[in-house]
PDB file of N, CA and C in Angstrom:
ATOM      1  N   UNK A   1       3.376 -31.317   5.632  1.00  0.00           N
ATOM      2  CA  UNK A   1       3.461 -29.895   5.985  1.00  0.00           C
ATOM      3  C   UNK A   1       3.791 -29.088   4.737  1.00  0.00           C
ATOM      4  N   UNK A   2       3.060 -27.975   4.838  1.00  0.00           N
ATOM      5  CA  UNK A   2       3.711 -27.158   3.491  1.00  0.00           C
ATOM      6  C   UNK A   2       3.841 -25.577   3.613  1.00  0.00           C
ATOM      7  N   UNK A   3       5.329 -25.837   2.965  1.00  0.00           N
ATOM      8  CA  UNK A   3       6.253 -24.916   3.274  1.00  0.00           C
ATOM      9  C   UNK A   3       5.680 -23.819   2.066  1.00  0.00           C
ATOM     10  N   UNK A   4       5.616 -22.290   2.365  1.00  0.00           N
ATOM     11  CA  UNK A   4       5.888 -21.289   2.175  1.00  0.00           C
ATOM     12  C   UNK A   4       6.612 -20.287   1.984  1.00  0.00           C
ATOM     13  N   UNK A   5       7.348 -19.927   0.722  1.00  0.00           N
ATOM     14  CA  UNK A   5       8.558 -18.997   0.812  1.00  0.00           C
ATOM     15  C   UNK A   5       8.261 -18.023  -0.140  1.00  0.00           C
ATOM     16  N   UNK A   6       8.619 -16.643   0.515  1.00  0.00           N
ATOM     17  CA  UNK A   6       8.507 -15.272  -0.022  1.00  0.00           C
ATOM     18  C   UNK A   6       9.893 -15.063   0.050  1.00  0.00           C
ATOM     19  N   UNK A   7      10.038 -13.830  -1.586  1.00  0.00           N
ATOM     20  CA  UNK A   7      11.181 -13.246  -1.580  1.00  0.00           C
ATOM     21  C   UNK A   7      10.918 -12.332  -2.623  1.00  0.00           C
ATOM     22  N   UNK A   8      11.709 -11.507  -2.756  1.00  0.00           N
ATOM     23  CA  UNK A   8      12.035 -10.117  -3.596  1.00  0.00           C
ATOM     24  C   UNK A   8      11.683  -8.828  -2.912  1.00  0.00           C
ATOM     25  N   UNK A   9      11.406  -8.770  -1.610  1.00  0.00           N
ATOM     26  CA  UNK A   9      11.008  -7.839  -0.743  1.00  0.00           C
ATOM     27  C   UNK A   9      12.669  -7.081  -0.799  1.00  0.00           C
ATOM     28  N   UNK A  10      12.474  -5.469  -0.130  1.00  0.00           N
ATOM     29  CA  UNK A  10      13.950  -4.723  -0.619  1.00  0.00           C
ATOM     30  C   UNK A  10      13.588  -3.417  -0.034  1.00  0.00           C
ATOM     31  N   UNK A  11      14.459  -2.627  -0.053  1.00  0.00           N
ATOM     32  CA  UNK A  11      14.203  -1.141   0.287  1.00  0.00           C
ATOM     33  C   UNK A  11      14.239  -0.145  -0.584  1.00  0.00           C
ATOM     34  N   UNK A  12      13.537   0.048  -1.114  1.00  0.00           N
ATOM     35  CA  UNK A  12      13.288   1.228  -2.516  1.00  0.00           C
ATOM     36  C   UNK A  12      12.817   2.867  -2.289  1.00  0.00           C
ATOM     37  N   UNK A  13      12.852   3.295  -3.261  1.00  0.00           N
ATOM     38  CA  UNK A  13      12.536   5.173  -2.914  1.00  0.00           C
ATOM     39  C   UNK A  13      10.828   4.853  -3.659  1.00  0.00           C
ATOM     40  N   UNK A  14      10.680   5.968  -3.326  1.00  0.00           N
ATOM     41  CA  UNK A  14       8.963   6.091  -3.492  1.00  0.00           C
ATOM     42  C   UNK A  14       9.049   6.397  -5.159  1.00  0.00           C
ATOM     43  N   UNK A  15       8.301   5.428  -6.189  1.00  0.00           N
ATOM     44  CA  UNK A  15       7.846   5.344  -7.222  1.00  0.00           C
ATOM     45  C   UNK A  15       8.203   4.239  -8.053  1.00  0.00           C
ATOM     46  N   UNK A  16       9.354   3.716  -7.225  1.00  0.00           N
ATOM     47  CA  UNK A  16      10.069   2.522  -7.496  1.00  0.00           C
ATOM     48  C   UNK A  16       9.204   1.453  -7.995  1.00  0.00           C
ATOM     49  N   UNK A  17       9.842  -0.036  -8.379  1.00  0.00           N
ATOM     50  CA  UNK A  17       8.772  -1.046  -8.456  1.00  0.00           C
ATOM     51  C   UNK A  17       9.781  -2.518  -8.049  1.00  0.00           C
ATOM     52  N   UNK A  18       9.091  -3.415  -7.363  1.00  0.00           N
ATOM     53  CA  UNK A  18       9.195  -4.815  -6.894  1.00  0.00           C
ATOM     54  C   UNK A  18       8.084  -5.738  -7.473  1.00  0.00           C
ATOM     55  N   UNK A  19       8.645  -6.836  -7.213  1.00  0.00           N
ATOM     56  CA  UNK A  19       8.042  -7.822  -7.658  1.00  0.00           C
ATOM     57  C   UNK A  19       8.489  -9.106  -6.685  1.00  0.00           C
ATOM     58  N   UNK A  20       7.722  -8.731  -6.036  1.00  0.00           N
ATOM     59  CA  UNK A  20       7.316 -10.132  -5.042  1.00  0.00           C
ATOM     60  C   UNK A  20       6.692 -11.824  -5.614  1.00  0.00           C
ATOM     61  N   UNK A  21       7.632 -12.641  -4.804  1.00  0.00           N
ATOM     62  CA  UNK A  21       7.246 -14.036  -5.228  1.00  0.00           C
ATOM     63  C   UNK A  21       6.603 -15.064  -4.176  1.00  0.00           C
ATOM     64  N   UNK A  22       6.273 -15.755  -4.247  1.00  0.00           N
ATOM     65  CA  UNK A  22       6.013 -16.978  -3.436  1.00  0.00           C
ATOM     66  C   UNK A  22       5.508 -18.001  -4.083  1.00  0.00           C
ATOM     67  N   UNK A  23       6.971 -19.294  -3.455  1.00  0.00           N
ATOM     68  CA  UNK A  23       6.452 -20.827  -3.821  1.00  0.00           C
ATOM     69  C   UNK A  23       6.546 -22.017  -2.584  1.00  0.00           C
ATOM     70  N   UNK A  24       5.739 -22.374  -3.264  1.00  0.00           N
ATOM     71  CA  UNK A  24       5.234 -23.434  -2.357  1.00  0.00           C
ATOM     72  C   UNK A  24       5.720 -25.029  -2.203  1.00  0.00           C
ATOM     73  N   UNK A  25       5.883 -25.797  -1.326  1.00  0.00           N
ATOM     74  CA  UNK A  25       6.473 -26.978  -1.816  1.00  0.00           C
ATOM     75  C   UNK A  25       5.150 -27.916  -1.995  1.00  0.00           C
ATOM     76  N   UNK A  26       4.200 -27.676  -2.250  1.00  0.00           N
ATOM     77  CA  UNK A  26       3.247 -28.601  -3.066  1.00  0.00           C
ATOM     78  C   UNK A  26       2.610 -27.935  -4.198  1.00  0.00           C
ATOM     79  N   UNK A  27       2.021 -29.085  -4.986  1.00  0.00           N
ATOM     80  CA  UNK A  27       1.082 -27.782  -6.318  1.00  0.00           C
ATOM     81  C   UNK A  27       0.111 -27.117  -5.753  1.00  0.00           C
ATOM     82  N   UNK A  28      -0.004 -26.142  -6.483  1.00  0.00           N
ATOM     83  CA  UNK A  28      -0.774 -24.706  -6.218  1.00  0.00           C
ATOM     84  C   UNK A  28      -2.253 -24.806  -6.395  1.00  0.00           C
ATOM     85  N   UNK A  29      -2.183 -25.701  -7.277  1.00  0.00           N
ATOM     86  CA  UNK A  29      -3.564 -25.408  -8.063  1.00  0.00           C
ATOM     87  C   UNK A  29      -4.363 -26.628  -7.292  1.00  0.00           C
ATOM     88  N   UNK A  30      -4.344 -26.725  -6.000  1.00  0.00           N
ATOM     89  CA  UNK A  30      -4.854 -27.561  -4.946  1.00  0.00           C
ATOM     90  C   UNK A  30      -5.783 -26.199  -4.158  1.00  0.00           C
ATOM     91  N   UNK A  31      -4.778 -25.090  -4.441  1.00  0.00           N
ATOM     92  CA  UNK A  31      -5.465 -24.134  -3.191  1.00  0.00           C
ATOM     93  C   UNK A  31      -6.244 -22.971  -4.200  1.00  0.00           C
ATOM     94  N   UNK A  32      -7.578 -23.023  -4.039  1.00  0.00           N
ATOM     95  CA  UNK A  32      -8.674 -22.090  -4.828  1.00  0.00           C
ATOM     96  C   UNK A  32      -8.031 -20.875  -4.745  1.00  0.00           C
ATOM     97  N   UNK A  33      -8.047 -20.005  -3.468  1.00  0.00           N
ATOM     98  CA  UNK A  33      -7.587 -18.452  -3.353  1.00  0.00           C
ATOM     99  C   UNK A  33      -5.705 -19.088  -2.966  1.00  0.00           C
ATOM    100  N   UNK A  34      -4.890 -18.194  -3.206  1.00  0.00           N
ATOM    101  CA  UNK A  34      -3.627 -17.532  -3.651  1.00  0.00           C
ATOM    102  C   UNK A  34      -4.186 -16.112  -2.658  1.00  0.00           C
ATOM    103  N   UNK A  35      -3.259 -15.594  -1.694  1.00  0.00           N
ATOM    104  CA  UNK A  35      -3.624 -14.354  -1.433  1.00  0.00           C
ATOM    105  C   UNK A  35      -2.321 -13.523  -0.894  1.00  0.00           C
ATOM    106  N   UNK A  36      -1.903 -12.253  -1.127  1.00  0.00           N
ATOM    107  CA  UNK A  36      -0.806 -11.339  -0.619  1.00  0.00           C
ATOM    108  C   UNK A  36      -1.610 -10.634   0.727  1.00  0.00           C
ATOM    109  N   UNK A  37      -0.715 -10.334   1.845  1.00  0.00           N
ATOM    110  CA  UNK A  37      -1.231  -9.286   2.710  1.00  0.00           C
ATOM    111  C   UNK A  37       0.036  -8.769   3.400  1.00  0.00           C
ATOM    112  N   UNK A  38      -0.126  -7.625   4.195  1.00  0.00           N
ATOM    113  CA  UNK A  38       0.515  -6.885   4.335  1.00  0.00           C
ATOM    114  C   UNK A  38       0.634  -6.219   6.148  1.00  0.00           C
ATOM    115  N   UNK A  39       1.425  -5.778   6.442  1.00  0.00           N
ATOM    116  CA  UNK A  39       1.290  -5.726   8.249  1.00  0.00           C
ATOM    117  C   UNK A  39       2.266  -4.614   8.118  1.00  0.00           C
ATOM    118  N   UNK A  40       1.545  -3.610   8.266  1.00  0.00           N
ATOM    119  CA  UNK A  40       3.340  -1.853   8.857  1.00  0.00           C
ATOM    120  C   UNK A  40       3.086  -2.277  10.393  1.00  0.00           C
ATOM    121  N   UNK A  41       3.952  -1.604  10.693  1.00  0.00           N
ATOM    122  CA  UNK A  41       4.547  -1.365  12.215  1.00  0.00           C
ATOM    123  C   UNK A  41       3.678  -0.823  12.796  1.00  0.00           C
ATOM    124  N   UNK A  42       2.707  -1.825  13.336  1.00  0.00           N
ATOM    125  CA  UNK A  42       1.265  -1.086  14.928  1.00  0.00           C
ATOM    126  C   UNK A  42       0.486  -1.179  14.435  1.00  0.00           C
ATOM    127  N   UNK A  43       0.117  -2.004  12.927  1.00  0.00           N
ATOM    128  CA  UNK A  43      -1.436  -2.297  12.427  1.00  0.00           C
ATOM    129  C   UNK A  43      -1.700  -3.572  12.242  1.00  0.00           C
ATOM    130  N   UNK A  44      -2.544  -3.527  11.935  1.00  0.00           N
ATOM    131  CA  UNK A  44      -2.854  -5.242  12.052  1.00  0.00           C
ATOM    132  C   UNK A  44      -2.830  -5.589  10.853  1.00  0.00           C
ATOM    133  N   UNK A  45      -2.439  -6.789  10.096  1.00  0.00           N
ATOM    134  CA  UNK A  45      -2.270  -7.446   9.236  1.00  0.00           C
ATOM    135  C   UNK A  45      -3.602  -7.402   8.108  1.00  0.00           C
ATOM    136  N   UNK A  46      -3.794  -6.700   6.697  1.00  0.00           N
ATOM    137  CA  UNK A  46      -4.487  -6.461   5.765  1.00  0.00           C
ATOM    138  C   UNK A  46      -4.220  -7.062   4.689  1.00  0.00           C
ATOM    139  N   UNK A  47      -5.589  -7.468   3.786  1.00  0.00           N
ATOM    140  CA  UNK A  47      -5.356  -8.126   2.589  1.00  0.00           C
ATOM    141  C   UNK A  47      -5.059  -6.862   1.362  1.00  0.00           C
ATOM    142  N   UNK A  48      -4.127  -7.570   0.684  1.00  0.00           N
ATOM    143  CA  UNK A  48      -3.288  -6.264  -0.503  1.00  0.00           C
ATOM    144  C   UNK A  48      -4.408  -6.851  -1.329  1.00  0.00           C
ATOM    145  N   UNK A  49      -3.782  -8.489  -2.028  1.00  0.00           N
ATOM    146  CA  UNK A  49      -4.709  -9.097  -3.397  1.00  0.00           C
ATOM    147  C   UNK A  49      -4.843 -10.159  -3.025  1.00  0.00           C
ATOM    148  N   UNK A  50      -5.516 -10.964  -4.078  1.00  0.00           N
ATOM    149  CA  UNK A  50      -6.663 -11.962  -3.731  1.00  0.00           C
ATOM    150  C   UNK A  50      -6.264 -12.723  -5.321  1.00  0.00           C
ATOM    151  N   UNK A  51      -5.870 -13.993  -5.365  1.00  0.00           N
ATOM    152  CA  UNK A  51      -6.217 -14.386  -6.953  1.00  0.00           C
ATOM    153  C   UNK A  51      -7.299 -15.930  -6.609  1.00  0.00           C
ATOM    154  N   UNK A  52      -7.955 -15.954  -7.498  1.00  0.00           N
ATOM    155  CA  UNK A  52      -9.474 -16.954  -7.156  1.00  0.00           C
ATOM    156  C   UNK A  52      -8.634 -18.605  -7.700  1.00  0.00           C
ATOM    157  N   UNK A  53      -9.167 -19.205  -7.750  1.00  0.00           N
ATOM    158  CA  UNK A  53      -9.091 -20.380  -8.774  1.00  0.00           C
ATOM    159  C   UNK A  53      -8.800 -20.070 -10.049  1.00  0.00           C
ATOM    160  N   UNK A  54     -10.045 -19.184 -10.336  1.00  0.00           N
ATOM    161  CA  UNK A  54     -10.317 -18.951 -11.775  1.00  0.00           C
ATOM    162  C   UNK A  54      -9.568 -17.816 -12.236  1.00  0.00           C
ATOM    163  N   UNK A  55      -8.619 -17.178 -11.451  1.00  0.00           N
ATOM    164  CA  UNK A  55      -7.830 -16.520 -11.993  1.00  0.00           C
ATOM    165  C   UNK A  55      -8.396 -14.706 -11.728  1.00  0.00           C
ATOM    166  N   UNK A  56      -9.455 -14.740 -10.841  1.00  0.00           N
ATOM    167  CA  UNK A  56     -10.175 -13.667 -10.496  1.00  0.00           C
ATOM    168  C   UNK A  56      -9.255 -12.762  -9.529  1.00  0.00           C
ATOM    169  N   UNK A  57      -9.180 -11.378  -9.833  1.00  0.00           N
ATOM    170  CA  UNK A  57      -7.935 -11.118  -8.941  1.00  0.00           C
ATOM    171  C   UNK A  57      -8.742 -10.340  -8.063  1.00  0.00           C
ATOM    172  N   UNK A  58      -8.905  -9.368  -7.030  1.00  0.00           N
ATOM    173  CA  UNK A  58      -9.488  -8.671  -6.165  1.00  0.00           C
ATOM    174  C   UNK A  58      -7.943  -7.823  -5.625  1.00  0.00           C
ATOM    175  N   UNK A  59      -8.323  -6.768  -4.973  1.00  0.00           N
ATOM    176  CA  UNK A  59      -7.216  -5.725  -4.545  1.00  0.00           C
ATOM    177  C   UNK A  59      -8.185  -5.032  -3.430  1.00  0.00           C
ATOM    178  N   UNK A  60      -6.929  -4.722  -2.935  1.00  0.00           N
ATOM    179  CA  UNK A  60      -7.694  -3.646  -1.249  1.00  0.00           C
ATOM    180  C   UNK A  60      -7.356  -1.833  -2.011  1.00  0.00           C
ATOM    181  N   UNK A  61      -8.495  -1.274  -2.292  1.00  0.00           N
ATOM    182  CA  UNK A  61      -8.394   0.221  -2.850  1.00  0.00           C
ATOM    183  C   UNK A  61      -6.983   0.548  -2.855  1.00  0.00           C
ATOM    184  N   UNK A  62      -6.476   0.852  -1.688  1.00  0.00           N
ATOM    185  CA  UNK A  62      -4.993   1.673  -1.634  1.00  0.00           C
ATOM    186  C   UNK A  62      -3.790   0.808  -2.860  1.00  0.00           C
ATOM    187  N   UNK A  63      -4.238   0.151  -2.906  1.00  0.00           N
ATOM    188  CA  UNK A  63      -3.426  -0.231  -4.466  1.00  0.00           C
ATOM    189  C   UNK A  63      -3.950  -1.029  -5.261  1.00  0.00           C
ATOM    190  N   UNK A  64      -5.174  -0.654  -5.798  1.00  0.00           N
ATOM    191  CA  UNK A  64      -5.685  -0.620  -7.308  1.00  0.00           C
ATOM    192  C   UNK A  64      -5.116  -0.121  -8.191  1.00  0.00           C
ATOM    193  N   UNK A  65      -4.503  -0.776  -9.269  1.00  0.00           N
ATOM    194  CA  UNK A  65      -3.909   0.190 -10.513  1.00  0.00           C
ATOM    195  C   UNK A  65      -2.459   0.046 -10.225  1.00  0.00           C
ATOM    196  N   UNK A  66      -2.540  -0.352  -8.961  1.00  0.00           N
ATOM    197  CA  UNK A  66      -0.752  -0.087  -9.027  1.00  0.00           C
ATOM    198  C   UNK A  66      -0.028  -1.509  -8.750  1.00  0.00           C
ATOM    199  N   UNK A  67      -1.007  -2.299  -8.106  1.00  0.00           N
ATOM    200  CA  UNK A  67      -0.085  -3.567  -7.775  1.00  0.00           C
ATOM    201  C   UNK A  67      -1.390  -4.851  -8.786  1.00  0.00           C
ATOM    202  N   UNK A  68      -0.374  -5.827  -9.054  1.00  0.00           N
ATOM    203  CA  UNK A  68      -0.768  -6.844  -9.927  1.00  0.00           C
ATOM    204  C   UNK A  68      -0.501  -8.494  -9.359  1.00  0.00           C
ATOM    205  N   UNK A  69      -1.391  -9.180  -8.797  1.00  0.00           N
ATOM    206  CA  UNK A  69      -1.105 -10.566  -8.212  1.00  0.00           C
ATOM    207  C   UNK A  69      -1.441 -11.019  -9.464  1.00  0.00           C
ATOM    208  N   UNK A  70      -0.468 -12.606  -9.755  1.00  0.00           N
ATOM    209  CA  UNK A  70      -0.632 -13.148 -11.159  1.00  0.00           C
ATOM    210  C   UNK A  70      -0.282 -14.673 -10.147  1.00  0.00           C
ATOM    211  N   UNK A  71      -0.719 -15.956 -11.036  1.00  0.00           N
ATOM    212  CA  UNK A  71      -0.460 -16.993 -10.324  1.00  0.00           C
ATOM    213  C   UNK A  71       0.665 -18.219 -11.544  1.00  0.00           C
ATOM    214  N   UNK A  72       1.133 -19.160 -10.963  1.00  0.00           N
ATOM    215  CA  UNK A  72       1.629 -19.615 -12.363  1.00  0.00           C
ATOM    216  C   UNK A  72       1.224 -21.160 -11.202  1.00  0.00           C
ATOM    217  N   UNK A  73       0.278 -22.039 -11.132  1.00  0.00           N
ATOM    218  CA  UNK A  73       0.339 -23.125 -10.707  1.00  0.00           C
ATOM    219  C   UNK A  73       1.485 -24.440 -11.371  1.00  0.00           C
ATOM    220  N   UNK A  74       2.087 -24.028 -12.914  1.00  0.00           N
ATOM    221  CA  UNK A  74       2.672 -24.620 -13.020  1.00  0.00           C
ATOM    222  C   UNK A  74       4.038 -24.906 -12.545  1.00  0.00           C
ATOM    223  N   UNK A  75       4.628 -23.794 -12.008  1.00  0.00           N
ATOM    224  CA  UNK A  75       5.562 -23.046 -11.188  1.00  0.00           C
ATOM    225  C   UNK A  75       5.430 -23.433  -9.749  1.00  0.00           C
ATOM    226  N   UNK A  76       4.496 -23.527  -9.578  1.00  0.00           N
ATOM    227  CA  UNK A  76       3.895 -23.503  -8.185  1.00  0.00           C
ATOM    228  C   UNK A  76       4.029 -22.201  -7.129  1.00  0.00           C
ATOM    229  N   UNK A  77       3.683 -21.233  -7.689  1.00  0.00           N
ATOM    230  CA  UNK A  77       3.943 -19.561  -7.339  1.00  0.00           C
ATOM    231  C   UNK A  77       2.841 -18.726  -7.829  1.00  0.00           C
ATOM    232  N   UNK A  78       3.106 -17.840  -6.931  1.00  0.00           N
ATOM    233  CA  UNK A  78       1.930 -16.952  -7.449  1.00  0.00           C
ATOM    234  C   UNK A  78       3.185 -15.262  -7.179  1.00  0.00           C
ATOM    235  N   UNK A  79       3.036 -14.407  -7.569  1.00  0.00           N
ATOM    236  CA  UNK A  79       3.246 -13.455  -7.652  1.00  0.00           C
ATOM    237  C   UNK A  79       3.131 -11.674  -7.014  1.00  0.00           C
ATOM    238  N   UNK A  80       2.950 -10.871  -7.178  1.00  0.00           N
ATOM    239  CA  UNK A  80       2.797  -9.644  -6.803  1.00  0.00           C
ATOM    240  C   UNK A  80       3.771  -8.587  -7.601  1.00  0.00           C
ATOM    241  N   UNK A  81       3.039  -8.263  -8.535  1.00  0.00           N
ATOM    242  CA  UNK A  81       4.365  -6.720  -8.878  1.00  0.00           C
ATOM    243  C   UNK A  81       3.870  -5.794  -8.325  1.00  0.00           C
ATOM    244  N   UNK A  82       4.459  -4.646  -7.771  1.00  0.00           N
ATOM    245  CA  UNK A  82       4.186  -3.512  -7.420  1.00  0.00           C
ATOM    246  C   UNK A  82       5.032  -2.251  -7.763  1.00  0.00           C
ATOM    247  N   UNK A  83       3.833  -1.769  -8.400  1.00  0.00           N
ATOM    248  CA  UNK A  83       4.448  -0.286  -8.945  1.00  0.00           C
ATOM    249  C   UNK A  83       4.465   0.872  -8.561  1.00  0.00           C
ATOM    250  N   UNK A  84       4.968   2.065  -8.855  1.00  0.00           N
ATOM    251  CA  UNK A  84       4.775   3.258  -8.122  1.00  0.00           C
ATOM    252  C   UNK A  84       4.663   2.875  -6.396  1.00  0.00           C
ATOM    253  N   UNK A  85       5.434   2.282  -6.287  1.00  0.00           N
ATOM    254  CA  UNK A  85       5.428   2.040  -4.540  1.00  0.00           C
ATOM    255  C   UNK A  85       5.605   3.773  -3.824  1.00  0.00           C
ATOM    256  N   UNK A  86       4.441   3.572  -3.239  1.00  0.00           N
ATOM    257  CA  UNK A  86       4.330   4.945  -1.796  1.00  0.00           C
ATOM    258  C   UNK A  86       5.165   4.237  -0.378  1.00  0.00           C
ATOM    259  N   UNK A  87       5.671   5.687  -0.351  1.00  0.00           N
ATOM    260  CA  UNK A  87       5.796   4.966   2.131  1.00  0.00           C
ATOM    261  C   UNK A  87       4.648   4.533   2.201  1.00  0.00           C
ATOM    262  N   UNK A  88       3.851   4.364   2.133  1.00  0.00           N
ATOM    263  CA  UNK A  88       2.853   3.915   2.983  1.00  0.00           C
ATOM    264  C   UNK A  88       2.535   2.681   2.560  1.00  0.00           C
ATOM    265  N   UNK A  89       3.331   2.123   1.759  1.00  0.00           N
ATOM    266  CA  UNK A  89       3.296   0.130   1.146  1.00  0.00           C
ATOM    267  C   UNK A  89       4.362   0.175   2.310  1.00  0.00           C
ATOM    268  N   UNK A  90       5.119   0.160   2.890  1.00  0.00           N
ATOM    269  CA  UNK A  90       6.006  -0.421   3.074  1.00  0.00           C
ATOM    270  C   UNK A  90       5.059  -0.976   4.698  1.00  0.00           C
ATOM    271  N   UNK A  91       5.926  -2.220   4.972  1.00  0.00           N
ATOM    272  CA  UNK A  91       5.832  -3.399   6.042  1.00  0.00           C
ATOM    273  C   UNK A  91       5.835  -4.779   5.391  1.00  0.00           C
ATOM    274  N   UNK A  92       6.059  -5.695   6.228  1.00  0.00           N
ATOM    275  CA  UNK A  92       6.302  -6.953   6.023  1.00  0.00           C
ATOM    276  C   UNK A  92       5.035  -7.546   5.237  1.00  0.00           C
ATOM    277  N   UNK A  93       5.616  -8.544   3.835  1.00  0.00           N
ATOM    278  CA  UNK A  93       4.267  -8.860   2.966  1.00  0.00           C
ATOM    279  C   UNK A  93       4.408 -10.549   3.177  1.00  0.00           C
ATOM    280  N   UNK A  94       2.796 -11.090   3.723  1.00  0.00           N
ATOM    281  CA  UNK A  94       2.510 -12.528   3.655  1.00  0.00           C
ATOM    282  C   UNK A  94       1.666 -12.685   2.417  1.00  0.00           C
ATOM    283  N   UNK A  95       2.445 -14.300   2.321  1.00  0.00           N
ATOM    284  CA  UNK A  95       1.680 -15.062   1.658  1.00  0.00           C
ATOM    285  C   UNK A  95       1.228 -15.956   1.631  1.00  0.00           C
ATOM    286  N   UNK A  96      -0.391 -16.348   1.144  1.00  0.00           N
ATOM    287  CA  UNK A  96      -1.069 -16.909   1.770  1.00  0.00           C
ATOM    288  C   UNK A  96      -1.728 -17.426   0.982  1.00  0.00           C
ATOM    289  N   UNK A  97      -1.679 -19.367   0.897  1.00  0.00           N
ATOM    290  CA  UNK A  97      -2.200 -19.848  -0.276  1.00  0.00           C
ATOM    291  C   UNK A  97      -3.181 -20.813   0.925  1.00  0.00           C
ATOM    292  N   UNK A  98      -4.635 -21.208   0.051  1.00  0.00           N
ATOM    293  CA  UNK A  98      -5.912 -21.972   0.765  1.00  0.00           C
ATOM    294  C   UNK A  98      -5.975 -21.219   2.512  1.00  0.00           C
ATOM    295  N   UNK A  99      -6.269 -20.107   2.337  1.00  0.00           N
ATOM    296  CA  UNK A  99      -6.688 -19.423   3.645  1.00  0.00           C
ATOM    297  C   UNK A  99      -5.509 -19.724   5.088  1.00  0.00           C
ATOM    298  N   UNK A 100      -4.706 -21.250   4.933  1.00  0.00           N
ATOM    299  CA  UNK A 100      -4.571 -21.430   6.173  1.00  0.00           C
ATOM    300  C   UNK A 100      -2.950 -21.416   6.062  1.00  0.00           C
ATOM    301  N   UNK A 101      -2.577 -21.645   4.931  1.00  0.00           N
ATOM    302  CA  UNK A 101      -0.965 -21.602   4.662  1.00  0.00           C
ATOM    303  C   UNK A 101      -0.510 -20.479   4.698  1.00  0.00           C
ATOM    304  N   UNK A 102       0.746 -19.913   5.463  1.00  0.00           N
ATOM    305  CA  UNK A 102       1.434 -18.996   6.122  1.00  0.00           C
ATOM    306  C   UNK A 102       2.819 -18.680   5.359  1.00  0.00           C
ATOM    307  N   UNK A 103       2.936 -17.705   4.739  1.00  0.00           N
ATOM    308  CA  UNK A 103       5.135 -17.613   4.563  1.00  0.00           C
ATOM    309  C   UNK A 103       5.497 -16.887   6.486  1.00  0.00           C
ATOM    310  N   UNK A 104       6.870 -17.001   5.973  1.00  0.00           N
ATOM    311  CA  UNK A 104       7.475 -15.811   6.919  1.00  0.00           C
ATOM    312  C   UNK A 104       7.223 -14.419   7.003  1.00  0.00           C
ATOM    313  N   UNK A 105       7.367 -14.105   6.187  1.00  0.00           N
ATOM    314  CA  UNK A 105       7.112 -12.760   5.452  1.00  0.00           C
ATOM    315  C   UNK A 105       8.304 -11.685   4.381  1.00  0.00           C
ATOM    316  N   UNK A 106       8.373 -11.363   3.836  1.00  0.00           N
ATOM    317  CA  UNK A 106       9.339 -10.369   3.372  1.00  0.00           C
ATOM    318  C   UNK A 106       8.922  -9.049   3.429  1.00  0.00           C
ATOM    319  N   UNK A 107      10.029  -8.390   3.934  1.00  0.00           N
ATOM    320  CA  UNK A 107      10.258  -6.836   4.293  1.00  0.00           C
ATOM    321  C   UNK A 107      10.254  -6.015   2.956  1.00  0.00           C
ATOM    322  N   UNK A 108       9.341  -4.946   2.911  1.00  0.00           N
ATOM    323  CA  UNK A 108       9.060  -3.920   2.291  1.00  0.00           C
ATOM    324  C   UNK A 108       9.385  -2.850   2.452  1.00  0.00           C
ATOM    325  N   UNK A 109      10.233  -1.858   2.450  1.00  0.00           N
ATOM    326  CA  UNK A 109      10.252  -0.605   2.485  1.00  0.00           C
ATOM    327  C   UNK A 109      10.191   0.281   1.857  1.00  0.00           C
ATOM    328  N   UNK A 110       9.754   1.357   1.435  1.00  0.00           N
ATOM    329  CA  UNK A 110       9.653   2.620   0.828  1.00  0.00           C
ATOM    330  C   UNK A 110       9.851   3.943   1.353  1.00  0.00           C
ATOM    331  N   UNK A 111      11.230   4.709   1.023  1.00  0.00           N
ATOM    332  CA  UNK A 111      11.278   6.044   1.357  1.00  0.00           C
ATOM    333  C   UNK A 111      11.004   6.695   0.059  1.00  0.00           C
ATOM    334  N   UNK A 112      10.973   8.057   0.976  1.00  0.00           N
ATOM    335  CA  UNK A 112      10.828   9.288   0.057  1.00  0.00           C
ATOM    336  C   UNK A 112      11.275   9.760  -0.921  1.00  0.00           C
TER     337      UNK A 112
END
């Protein structure tokens, strides 16, 4: 079974910056995509970033430019900084390594 753990999630003012983690208890570099997503309160669960095998990153528009997934397989983690955080980042962030592996999630918030 393999375990999933997120952390650095927090409650910040709008422009702030976090840096979200997740590691895994097996190596990383087993699972091609590494992926962050995101769920506010009454929507359904969306992909933030995307990192490939090859280190290819992908982002969902609403934070292009502002948030950065990085992976360290040697670590066995992959990452998320996020900058200039808006209210409208905030909700619980998964992480999600080979499509089928799950964290808990960590809580995001952003006020005004």
């Amino acid at each position: 079974q393999v375990h999933i753990v997120e952390s650095g999630g927090g409650s910040v003012q709008a422009g702030a910056s976090l840096r979200l983690s997740c590691s895994a208890s097996i190596g990383t570099n087993r699972f091609n995509a590494m992926a962050w997503y995101r769920q506010a309160p009454g929507k359904e669960r969306e992909l933030v970033a995307r990192a490939s095998g090859s280190g290819e990153a992908t982002y969902a528009d609403a934070v292009k430019g502002r948030f950065t997934i990085y992976r360290d397989d040697a670590a066995k983690r992959v990452y998320l900084q996020m900058n200039s955080l808006k209210p409208e980042d905030t909700g619980v962030y998964f992480c999600n390594m080979g499509t089928v592996h799950w964290g808990q999630g960590t809580q995001v918030t952003v006020s005004q």
